[in-house]
Protein backbone atom coordinates (compact mmCIF):
# COMPACT_ATOMS: atom_id res chain seq x y z
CA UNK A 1 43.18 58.84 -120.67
CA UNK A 2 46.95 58.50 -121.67
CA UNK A 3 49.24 59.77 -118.62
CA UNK A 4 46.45 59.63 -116.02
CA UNK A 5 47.78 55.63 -114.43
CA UNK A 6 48.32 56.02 -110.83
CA UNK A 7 52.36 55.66 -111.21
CA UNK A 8 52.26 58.73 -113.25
CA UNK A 9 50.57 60.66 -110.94
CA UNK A 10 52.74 59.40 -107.98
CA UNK A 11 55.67 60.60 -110.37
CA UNK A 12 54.95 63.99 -110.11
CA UNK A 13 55.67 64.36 -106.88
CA UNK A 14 58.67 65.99 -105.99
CA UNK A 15 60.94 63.55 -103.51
CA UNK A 16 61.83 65.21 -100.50
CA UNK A 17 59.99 68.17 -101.38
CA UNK A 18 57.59 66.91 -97.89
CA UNK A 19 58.34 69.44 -94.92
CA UNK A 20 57.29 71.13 -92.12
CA UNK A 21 57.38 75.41 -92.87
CA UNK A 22 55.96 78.49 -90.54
CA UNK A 23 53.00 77.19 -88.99
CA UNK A 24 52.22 74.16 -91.15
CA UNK A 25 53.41 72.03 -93.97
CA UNK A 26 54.69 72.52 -97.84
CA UNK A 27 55.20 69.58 -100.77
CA UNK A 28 55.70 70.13 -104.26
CA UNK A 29 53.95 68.49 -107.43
CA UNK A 30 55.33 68.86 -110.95
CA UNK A 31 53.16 68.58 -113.71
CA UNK A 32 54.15 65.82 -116.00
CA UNK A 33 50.57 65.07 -117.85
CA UNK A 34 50.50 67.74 -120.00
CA UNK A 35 49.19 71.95 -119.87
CA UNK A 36 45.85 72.57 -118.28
CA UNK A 37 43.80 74.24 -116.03
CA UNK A 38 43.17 72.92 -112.36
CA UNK A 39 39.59 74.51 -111.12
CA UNK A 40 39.65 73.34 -107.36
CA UNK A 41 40.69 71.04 -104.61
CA UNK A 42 38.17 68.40 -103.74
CA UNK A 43 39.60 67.13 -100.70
CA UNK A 44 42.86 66.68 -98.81
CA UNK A 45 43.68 63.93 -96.04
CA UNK A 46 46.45 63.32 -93.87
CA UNK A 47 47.53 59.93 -92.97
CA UNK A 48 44.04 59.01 -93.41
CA UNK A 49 42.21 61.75 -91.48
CA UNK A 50 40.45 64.80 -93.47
CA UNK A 51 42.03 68.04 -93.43
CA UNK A 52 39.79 71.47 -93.51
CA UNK A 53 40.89 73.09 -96.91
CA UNK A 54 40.74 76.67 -95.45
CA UNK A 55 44.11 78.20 -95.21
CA UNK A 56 45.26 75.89 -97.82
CA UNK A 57 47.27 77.86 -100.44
CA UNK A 58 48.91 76.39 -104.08
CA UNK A 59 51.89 78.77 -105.38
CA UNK A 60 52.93 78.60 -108.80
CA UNK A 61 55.69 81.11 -109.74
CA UNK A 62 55.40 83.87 -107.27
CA UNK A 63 51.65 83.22 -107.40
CA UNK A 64 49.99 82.25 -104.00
CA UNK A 65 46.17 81.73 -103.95
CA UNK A 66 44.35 79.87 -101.50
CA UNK A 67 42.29 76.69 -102.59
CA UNK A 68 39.24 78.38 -101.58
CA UNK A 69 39.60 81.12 -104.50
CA UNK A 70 40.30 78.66 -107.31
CA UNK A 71 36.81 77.77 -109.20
CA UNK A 72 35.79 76.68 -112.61
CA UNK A 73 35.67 80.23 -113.40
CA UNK A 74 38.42 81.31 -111.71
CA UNK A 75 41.28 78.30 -112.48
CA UNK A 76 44.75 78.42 -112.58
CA UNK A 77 47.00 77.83 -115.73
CA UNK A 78 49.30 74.58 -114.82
CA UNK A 79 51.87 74.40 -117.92
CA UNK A 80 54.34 71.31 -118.53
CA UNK A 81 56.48 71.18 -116.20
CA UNK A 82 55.37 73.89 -113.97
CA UNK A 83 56.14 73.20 -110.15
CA UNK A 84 53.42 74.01 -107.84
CA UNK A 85 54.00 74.48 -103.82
CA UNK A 86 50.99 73.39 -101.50
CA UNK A 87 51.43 74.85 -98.06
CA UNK A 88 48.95 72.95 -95.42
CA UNK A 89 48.38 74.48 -92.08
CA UNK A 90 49.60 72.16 -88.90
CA UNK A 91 52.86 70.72 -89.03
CA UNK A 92 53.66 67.26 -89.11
CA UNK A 93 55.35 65.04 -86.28
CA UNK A 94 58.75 63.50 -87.69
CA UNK A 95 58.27 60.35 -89.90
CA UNK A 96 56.37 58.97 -92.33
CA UNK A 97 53.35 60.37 -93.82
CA UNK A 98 50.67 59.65 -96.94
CA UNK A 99 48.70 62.96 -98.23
CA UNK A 100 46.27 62.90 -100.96
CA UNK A 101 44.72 65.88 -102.80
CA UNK A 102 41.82 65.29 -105.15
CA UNK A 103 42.16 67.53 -107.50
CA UNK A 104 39.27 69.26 -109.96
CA UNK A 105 41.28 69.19 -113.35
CA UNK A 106 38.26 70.15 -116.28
CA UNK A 107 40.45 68.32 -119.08
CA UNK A 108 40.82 65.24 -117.34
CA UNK A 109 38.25 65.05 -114.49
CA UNK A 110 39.33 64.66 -110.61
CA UNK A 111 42.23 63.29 -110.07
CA UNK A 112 43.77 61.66 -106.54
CA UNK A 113 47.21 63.16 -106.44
CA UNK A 114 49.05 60.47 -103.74
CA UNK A 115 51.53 61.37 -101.48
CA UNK A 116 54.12 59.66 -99.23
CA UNK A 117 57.28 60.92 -97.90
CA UNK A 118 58.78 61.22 -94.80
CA UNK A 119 59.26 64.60 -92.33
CA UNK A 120 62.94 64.14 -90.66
């Protein structure tokens, strides 16, 4: 599908937006496909290594909800250009890092959302 390549996807990740918060991590993604509804997160790994979804949240707006609570009957409106925050527990050491969410998006199928930035 149009807007799905890899290097649009790595695109809408927001630079710098990688750091450590509270008792865990945040990062930012900015929706650059197009409106839609995302109905779950598949997976999540850390440099490699899966990471336990629970106590994963996404906030859009002033909207937190963990990644637990969003379904395919209970999905969250993602407009164009909307900004969504994904807070990870466990922080991350200083350096270099590569996340990747697969994400449950019903208009376009999963999608691997990749990840690499650096903690300072």
């Amino acid at each position: 599908m149009y807007g799905t390549s890899p290097q649009m996807l790595k695109r809408m990740y927001v630079k710098d937006s990688l750091k450590n918060e509270g008792e865990g991590f945040v990062f930012q993604i900015k929706n650059m496909i197009e409106s839609g509804s995302l109905s779950g997160v598949a997976r999540l790994t850390v440099d490699g290594e899966e990471r336990e979804l629970e106590g994963v949240t996404l906030q859009l707006g002033e909207k937190v909800r963990p990644v637990s609570q969003i379904t395919w009957s209970s999905s969250i409106y993602v407009g164009y250009g909307s900004t969504l925050t994904v807070y990870v527990p466990g922080s991350l050491e200083p350096g270099e890092h590569t996340i990747n969410m697969l994400l449950k998006v019903p208009e376009l199928g999963q999608l691997s959302m990749p990840v690499v930035d650096t903690v300072s």
